[in-house]
Protein backbone atom coordinates (compact mmCIF):
# COMPACT_ATOMS: atom_id res chain seq x y z
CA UNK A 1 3.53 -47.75 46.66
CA UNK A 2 2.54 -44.35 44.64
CA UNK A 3 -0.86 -44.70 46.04
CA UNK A 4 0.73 -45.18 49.95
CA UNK A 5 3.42 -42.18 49.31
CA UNK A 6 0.14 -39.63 48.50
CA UNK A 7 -1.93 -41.03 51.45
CA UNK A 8 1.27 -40.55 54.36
CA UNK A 9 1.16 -36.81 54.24
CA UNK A 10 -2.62 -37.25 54.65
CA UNK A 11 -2.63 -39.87 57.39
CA UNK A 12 0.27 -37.59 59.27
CA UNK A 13 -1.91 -34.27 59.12
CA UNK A 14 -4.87 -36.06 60.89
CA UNK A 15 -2.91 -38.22 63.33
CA UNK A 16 -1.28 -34.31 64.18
CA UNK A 17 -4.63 -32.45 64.24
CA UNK A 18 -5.45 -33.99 67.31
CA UNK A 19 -1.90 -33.74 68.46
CA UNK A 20 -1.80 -30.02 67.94
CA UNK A 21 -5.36 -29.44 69.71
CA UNK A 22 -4.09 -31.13 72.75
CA UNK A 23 -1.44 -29.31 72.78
CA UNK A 24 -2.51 -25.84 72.64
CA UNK A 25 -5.13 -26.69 75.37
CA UNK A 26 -2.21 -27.52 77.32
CA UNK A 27 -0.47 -24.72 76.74
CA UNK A 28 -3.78 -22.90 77.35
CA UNK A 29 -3.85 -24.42 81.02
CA UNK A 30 -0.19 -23.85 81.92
CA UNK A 31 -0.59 -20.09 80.50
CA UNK A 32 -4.04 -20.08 83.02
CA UNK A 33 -1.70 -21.52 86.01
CA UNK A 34 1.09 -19.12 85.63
CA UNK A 35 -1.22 -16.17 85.35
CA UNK A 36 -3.34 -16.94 88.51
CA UNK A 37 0.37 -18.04 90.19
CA UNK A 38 1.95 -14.58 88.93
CA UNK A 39 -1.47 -12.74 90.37
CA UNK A 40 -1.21 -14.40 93.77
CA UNK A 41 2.53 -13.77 94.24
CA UNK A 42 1.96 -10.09 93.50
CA UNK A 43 -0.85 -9.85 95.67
CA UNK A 44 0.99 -11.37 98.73
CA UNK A 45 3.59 -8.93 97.81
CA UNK A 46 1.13 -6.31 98.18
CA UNK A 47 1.36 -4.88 94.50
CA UNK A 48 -2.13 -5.15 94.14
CA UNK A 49 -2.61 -3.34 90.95
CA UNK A 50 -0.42 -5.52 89.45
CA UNK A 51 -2.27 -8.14 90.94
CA UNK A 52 -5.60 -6.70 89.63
CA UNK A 53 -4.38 -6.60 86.22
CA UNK A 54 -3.17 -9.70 85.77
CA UNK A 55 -6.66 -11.44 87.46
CA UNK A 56 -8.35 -8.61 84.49
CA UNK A 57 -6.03 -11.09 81.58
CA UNK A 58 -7.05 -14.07 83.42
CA UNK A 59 -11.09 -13.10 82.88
CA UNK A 60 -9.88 -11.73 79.51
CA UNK A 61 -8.40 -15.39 78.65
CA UNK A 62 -11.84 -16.83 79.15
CA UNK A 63 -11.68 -17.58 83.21
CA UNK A 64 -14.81 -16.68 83.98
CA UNK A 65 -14.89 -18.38 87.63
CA UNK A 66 -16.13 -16.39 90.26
CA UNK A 67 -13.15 -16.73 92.56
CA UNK A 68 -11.27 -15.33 89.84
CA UNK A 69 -13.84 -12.32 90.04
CA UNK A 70 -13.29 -12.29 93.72
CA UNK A 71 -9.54 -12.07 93.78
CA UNK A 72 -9.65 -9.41 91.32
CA UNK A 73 -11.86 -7.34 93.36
CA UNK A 74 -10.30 -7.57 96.11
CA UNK A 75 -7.05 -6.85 94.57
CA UNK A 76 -8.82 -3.82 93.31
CA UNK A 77 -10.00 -2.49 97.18
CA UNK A 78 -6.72 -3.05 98.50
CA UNK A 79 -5.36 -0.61 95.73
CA UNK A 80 -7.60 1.99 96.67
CA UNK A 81 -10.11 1.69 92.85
CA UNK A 82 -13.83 1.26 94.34
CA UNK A 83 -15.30 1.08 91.73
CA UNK A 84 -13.69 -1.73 89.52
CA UNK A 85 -13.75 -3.45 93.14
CA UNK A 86 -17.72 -2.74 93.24
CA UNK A 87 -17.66 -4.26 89.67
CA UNK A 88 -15.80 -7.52 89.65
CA UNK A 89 -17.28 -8.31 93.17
CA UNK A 90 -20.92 -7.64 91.40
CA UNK A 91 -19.74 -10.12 88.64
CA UNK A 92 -19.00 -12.65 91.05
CA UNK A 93 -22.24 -12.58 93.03
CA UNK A 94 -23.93 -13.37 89.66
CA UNK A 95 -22.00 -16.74 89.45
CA UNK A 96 -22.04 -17.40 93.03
CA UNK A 97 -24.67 -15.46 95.07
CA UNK A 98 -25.25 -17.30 97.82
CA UNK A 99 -21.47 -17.12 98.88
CA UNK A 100 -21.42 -15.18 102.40
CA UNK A 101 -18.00 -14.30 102.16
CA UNK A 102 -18.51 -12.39 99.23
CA UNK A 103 -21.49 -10.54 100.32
CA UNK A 104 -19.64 -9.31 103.09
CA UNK A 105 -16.80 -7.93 101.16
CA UNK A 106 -19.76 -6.26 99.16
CA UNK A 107 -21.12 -4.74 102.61
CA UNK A 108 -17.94 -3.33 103.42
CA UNK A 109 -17.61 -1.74 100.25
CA UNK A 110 -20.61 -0.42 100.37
CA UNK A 111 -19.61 1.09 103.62
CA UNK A 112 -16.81 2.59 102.12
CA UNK A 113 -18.08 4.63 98.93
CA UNK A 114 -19.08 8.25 99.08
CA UNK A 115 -22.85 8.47 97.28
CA UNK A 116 -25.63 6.50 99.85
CA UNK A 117 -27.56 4.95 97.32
CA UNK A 118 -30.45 3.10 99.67
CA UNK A 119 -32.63 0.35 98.91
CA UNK A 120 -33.86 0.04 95.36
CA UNK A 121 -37.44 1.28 95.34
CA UNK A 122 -38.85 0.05 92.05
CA UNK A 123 -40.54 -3.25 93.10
CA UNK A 124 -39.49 -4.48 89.54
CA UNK A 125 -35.58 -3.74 89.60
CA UNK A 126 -35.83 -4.84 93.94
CA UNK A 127 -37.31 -8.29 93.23
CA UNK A 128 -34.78 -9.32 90.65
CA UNK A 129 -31.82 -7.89 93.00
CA UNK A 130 -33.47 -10.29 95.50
CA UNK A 131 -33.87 -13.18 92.82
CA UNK A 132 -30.50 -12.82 91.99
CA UNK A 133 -29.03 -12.85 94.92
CA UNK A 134 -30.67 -16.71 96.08
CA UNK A 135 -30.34 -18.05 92.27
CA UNK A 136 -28.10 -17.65 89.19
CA UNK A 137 -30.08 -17.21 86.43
CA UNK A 138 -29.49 -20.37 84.68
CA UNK A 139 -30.66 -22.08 88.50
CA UNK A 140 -33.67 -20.26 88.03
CA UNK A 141 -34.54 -21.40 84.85
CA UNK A 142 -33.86 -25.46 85.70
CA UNK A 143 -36.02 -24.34 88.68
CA UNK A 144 -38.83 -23.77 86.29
CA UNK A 145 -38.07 -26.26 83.92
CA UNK A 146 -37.67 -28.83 86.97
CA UNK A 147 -41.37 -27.69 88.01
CA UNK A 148 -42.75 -28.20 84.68
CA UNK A 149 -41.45 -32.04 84.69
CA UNK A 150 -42.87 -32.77 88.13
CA UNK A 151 -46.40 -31.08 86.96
CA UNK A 152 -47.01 -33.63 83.72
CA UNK A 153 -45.01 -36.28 85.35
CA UNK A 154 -47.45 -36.23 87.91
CA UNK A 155 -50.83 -35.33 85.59
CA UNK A 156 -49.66 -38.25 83.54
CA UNK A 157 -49.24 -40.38 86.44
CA UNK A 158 -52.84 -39.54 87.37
CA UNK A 159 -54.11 -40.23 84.39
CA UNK A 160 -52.85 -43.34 83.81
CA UNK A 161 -54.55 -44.61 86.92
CA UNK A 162 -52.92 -43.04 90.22
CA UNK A 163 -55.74 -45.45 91.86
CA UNK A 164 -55.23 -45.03 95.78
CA UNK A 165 -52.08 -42.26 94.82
CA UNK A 166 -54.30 -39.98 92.82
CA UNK A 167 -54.69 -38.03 96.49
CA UNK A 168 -50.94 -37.49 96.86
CA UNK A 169 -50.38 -36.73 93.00
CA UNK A 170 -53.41 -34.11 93.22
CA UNK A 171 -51.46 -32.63 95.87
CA UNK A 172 -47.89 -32.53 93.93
CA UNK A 173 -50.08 -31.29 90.94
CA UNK A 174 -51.30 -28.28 93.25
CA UNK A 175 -47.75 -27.84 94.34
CA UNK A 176 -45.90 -27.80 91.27
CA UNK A 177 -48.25 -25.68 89.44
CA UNK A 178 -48.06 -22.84 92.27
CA UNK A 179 -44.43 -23.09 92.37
CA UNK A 180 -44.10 -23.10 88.78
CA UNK A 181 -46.49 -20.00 88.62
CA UNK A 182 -44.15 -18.08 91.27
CA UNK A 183 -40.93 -19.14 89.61
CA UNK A 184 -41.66 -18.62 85.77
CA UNK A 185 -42.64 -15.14 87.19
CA UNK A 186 -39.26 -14.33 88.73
CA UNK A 187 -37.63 -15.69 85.62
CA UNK A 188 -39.81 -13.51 83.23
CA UNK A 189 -39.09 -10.37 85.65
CA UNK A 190 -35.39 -10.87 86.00
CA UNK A 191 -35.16 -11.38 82.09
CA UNK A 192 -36.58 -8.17 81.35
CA UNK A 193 -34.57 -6.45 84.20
CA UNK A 194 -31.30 -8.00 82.93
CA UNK A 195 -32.50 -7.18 79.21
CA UNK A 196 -33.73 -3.68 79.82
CA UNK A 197 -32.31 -2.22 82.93
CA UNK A 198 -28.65 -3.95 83.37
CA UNK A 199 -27.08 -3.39 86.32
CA UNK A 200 -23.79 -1.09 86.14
CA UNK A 201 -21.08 0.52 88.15
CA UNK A 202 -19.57 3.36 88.27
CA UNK A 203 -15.95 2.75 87.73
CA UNK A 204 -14.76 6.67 87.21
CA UNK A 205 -13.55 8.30 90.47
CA UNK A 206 -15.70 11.21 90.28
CA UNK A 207 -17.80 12.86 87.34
CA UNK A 208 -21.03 14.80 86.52
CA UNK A 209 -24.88 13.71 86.17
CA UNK A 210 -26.51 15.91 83.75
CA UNK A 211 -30.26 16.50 83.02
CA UNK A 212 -29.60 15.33 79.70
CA UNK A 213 -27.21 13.89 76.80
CA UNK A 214 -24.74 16.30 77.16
CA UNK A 215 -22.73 19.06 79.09
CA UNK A 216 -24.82 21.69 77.68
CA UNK A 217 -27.81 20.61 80.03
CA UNK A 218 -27.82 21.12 83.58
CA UNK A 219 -25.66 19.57 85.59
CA UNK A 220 -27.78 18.23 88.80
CA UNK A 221 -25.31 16.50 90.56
CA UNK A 222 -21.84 14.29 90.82
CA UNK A 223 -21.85 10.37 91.53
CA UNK A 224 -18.52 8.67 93.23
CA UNK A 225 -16.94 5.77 92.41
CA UNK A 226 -18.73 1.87 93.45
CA UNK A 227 -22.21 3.56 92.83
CA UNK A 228 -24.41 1.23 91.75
CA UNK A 229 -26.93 2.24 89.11
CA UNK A 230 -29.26 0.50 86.08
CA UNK A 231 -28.93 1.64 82.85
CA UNK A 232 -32.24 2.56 80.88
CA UNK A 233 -31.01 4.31 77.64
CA UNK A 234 -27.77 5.41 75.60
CA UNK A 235 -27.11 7.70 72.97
CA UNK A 236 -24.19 8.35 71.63
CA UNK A 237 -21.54 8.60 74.24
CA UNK A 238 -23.98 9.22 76.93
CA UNK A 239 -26.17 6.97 79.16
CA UNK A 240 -29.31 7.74 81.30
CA UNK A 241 -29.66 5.99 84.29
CA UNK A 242 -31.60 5.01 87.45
CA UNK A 243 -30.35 4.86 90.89
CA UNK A 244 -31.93 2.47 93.84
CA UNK A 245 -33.96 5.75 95.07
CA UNK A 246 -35.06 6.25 91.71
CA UNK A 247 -33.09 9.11 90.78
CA UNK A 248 -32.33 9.35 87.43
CA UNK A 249 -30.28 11.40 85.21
CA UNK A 250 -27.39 11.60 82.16
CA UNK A 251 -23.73 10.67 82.31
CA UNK A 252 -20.67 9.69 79.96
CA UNK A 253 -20.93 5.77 78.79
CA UNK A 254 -16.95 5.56 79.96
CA UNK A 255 -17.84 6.58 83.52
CA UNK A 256 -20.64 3.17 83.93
CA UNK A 257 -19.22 0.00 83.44
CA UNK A 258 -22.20 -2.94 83.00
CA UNK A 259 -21.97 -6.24 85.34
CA UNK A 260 -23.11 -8.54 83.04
CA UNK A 261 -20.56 -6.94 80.69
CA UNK A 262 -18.13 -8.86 82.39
C-alpha cells in the first residue's frame, strides 16, 4: 500500500501531462478562431486598422497562412498604410505565388504608390523575382530533389538491364539531367538573393535616401511608402539599398521593413 500511495501522485502527473497539452492546444485554437472572428467583424465594420492589428497578433501567434497575410494587407490598403499593405501582400506571395487574386491586389497597389520603381534590372535579383513568383522556395527545392530521384532511378534502371527500355530511359536520363541543371541553378540563385539581397518594403510614409550612413552625407533623394527595394548592407541604424533600376543609396533601418522578416 506505501509503495501504491508514492506511485498515485506519479501515475496522476503523467495521465495529466497529456491532459494539459491538449488542452492548451485547444485553447490555442479557440484563441486563433476568436482572433480571425474579431478581425473579420471589424473589417466588415470598416475599422480596418483595427482589423489590421488584430490579423498583425494573429501572424504574431504563429498563423503564418497566407490568407491571413492577405486579409491583413488588405485591411492595411483600405486604411490608407501602403506600405505595411505592400508588405504583408509581399509575404503572402511567398507562400502562395501563383494566386491571381493576390497578384492583382499587388498591381493595384503598385498603381497606387508615389516612387515608379520599374522592372528590376539586375538579371540576378529579376530571375529570382521571376522564380519566386511560379515556386515557393521549398517547391523549388523538391523540384530539384524530385529531378535527382528520376536521374539515378532511371541510370540504375539502365544499368540493371533496361534491355528494349534502355532507349526511353536514355531519354528520361537526358531529361532529368537538363532539368535538374536548370532547376538546381534557380535554387542556388534565389538562395543567394534571399541570403544576400532580401527583399524589403518601405513601410515609413515618407523619409530621406542619403549618400551614405548618416544625415551628415548628402541627401539625394526621398522614397514613399510600398517602395520596394533589396537590402545589401546595414550599419548601425542605417541600411544601403538597391532599387529595381538599380539605384542605390542610405536610409534609416526603421523606415525598410524585410519580407521574409515576416
Amino acid at each position: 500500500m506505501a509503495k501504491l500511495a508514492l506511485y498515485m501522485p506519479l501515475m496522476l502527473i503523467l495521465w495529466l501531462v497529456p491532459l494539459t497539452a491538449e488542452t492548451k492546444a485547444q485553447d490555442a485554437v479557440s484563441d486563433t478562431l476568436t482572433l480571425a472572428q474579431a478581425a473579420a467583424a471589424r473589417f466588415a465594420a470598416g475599422e480596418y486598422a483595427g482589423a489590421a492589428q488584430l490579423y498583425n497578433l494573429l501572424i504574431e501567434s504563429g498563423v503564418h497562412d497566407a490568407a491571413v497575410f492577405y486579409n491583413a494587407g488588405t485591411a492595411y490598403a483600405m486604411a490608407g498604410d501602403l506600405g505595411r499593405a505592400m508588405l504583408h501582400y509581399r509575404a503572402a506571395q511567398a507562400r502562395s505565388p501563383r494566386d491571381a487574386e493576390l497578384a492583382d491586389q499587388v498591381t493595384r497597389l503598385r498603381a497606387r504608390r508615389v516612387d515608379l520603381l520599374g522592372e528590376e534590372v539586375i538579371l540576378t535579383d529579376s530571375l529570382a523575382t521571376v522564380t519566386a513568383q511560379l515556386l515557393t522556395y521549398r517547391e523549388l527545392l523538391w523540384a530539384v530533389w524530385g529531378l535527382w530521384l528520376m536521374l539515378w532511378t532511371a541510370l540504375v534502371a539502365a544499368i540493371a538491364g533496361g534491355g528494349r527500355w534502355r532507349a526511353l530511359l536514355r531519354t528520361v536520363m537526358i531529361a532529368a539531367l537538363a532539368g535538374l541543371v536548370l532547376f538546381s541553378g534557380l535554387l542556388i540563385n534565389r538562395a543567394y538573393v534571399e541570403a544576400n539581397r532580401p527583399a524589403a518594403v518601405m513601410i515609413a510614409a515618407v523619409a530621406p535616401v542619403y549618400s551614405g550612413p548618416g544625415e551628415t552625407y548628402l541627401e539625394i533623394y526621398r522614397m514613399h511608402a510600398a517602395a520596394e527595394v533589396r537590402v545589401l548592407e546595414t550599419r548601425g541604424e542605417w541600411v544601403r539599398f538597391i532599387r529595381p533600376d538599380a539605384r542605390q543609396g542610405w536610409i534609416k533601418q526603421s523606415a525598410l521593413a524585410l519580407v521574409n522578416g515576416m
